[in-house]
Protein backbone atom coordinates (compact mmCIF):
# COMPACT_ATOMS: atom_id res chain seq x y z
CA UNK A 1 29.60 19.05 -26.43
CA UNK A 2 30.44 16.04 -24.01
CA UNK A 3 28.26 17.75 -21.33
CA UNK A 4 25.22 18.28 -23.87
CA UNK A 5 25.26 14.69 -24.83
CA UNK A 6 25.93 13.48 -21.30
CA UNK A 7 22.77 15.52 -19.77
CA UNK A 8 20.56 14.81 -23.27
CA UNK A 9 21.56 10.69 -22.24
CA UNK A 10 19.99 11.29 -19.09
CA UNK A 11 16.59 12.94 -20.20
CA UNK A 12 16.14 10.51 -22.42
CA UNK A 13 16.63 8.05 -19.22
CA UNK A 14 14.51 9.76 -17.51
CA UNK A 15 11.52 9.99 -20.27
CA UNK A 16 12.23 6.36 -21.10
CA UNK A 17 11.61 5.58 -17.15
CA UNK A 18 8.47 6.95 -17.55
CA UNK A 19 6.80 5.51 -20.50
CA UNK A 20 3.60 4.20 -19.84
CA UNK A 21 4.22 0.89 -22.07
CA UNK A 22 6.89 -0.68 -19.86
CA UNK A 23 4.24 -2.51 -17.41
CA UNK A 24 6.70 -4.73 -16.35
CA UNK A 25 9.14 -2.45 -15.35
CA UNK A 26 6.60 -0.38 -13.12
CA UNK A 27 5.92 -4.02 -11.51
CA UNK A 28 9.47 -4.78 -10.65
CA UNK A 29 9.71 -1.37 -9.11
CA UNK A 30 6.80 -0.98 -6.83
CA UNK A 31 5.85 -4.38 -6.20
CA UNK A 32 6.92 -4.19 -2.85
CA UNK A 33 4.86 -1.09 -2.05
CA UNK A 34 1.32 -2.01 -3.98
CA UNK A 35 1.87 -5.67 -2.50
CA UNK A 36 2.27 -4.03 1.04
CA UNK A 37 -0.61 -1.48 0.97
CA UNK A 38 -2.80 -4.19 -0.32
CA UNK A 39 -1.91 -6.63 2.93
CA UNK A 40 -2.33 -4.00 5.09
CA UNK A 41 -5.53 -3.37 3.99
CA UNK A 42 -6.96 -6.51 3.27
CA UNK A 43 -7.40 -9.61 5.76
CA UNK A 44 -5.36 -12.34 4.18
CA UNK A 45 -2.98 -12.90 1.54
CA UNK A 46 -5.45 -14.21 -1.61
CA UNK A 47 -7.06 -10.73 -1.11
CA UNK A 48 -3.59 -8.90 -1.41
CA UNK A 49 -2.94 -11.45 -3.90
CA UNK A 50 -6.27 -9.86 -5.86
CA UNK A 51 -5.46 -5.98 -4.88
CA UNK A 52 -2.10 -6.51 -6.80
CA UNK A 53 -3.40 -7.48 -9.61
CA UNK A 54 -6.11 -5.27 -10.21
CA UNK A 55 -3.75 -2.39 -9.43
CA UNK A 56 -1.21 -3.69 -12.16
CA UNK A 57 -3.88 -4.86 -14.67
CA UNK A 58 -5.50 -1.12 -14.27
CA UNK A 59 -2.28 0.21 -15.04
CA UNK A 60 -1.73 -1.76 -18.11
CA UNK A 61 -4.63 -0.89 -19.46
CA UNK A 62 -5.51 2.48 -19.09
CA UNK A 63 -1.62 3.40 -19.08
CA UNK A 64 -1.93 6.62 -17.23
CA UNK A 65 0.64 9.38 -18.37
CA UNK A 66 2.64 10.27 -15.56
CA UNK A 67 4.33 13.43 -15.47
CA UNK A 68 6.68 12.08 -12.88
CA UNK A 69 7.87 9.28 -10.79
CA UNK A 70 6.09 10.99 -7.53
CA UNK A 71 3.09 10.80 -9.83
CA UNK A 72 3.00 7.14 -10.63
CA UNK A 73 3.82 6.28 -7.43
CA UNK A 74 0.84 8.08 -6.27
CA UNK A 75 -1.30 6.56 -9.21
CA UNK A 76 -0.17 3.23 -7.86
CA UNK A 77 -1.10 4.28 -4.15
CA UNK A 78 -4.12 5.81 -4.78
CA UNK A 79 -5.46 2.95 -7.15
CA UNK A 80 -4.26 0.05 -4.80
CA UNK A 81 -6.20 1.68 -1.39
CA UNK A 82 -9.27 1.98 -3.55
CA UNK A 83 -8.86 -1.57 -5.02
CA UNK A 84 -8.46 -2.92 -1.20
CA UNK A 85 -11.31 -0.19 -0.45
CA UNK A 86 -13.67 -1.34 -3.29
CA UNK A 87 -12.52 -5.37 -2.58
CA UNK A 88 -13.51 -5.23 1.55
CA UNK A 89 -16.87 -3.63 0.94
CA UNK A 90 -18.11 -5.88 -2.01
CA UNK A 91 -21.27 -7.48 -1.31
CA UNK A 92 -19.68 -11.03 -1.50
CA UNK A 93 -17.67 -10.14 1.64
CA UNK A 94 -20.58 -8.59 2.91
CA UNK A 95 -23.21 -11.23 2.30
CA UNK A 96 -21.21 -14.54 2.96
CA UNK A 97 -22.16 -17.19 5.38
CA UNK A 98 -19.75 -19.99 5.90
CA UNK A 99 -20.73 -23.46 5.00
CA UNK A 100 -19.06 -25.45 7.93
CA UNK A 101 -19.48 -25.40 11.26
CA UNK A 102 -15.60 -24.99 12.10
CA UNK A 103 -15.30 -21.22 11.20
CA UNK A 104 -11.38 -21.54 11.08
CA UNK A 105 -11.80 -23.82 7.87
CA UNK A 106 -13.80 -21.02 6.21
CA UNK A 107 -11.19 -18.12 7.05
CA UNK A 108 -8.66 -16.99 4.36
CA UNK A 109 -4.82 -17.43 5.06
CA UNK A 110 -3.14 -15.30 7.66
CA UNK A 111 -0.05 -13.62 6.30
CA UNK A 112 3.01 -14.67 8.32
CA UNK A 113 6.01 -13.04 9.33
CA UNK A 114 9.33 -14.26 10.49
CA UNK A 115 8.83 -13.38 14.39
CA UNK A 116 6.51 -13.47 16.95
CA UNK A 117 7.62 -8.82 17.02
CA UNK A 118 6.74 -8.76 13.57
CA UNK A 119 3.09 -10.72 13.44
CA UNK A 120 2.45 -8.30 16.48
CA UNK A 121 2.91 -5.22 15.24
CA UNK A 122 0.92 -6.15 11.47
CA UNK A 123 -1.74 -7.24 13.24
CA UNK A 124 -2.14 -4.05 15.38
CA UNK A 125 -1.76 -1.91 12.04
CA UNK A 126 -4.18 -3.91 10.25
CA UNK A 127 -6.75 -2.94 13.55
CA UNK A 128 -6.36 0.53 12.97
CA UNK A 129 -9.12 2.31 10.91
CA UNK A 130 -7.83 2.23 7.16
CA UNK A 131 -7.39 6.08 7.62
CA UNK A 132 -4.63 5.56 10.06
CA UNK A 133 -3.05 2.22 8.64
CA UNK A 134 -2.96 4.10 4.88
CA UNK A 135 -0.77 7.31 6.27
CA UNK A 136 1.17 4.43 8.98
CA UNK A 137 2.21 2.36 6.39
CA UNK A 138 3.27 5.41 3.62
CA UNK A 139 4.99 7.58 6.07
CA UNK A 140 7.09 4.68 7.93
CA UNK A 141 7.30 1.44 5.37
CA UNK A 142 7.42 3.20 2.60
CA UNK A 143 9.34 6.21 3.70
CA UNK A 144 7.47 8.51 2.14
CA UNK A 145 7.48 12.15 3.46
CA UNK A 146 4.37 13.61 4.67
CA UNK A 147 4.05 16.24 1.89
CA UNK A 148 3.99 13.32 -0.36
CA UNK A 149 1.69 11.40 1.74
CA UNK A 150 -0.70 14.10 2.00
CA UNK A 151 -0.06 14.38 -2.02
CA UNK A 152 -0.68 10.31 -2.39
CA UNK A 153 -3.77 10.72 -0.15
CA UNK A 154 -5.15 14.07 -1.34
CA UNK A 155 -4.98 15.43 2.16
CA UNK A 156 -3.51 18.50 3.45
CA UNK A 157 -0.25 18.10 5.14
CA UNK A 158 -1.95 18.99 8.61
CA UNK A 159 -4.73 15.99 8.45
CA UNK A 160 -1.38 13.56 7.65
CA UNK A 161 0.18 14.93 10.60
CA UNK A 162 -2.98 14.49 12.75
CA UNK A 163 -3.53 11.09 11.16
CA UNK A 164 0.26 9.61 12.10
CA UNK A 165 0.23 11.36 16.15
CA UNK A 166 -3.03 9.62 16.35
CA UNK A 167 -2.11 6.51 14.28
CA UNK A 168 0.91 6.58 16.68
CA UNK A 169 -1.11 6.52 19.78
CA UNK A 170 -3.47 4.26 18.93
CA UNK A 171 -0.42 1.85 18.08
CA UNK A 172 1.28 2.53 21.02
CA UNK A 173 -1.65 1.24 23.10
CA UNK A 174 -2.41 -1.66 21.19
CA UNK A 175 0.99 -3.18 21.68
CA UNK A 176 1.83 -2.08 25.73
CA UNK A 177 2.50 -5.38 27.61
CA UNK A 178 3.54 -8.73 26.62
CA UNK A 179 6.87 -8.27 23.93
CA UNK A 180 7.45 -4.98 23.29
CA UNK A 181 7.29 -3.89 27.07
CA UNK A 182 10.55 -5.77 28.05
């Protein structure tokens, strides 16, 4: 009887994790992840800022059901590359013309990391086409495997394979010389 209780405890965890209402708790857990796809794919942080809350605000509102936690996640994956997607080609990114002179004044702010390693290699993932950065950032920040990848993505597994040898290479021969040849 212990057993029953103990393993009916822990479906009822497991339903509970996935109820649609608890908005906040779906932030706390993949904050880091929606907040990282969206700076990859966007050029500053205010745009990030922007993808992460449209992602979180979607969810809220149309409260998908999720049949599992590899489902949500890939709700959340699949909604914050189309955000950053839908966000870089609007016509007001399109169609702007700064006002100054001094173009630097008119740029949004650069995201920052703690090293000189670490600016490096974001700024050479953020080059890559978003096809590349999107399976890049998955399979190795997010540690995703490349079923689920291809799952997030709605590729086959072979096109995310493809996608990180190439995403690799083109990588690699952004960042030969200078720091990360010594």
């Amino acid at each position: 009887m212990g057993a029953n209780a103990q393993q009916a405890g822990s479906a009822a965890a497991s339903v509970a994790a996935l109820d649609p209402l608890d908005a906040h708790g779906v932030v706390v857990r993949y904050e880091r992840m929606v907040y990282g796809i969206a700076l990859s794919h966007t050029q500053c942080r205010g745009d990030a800022d922007d993808v992460f809350q449209e992602v979180f605000l979607a969810y809220h509102r149309r409260q998908p059901a999720c049949r599992s936690e590899e489902h949500r996640k890939a709700w959340l994956i699949t909604t914050a590359l189309n955000c950053a997607r839908q966000l870089a080609g609007s016509s007001w990114r399109t169609r702007i013309v700064p006002l100054t002179a001094d173009v630097r004044d008119s740029t949004p702010q650069q995201f920052e990391f703690a090293t000189l390693e670490q600016n490096m290699l974001f700024a050479a993932l953020r080059a890559l086409p978003p096809s590349y950065r999107a399976v890049l950032y998955l399979f190795y920040f997010e540690d995703l495997p490349i079923a689920q990848v291809a799952e997030a993505l709605d590729l086959s597994a072979a096109t995310v394979k493809m996608r990180l040898s190439r995403g690799r290479r083109l990588m690699r021969d952004r960042l030969t010389g200078g720091v990360f040849d010594e």
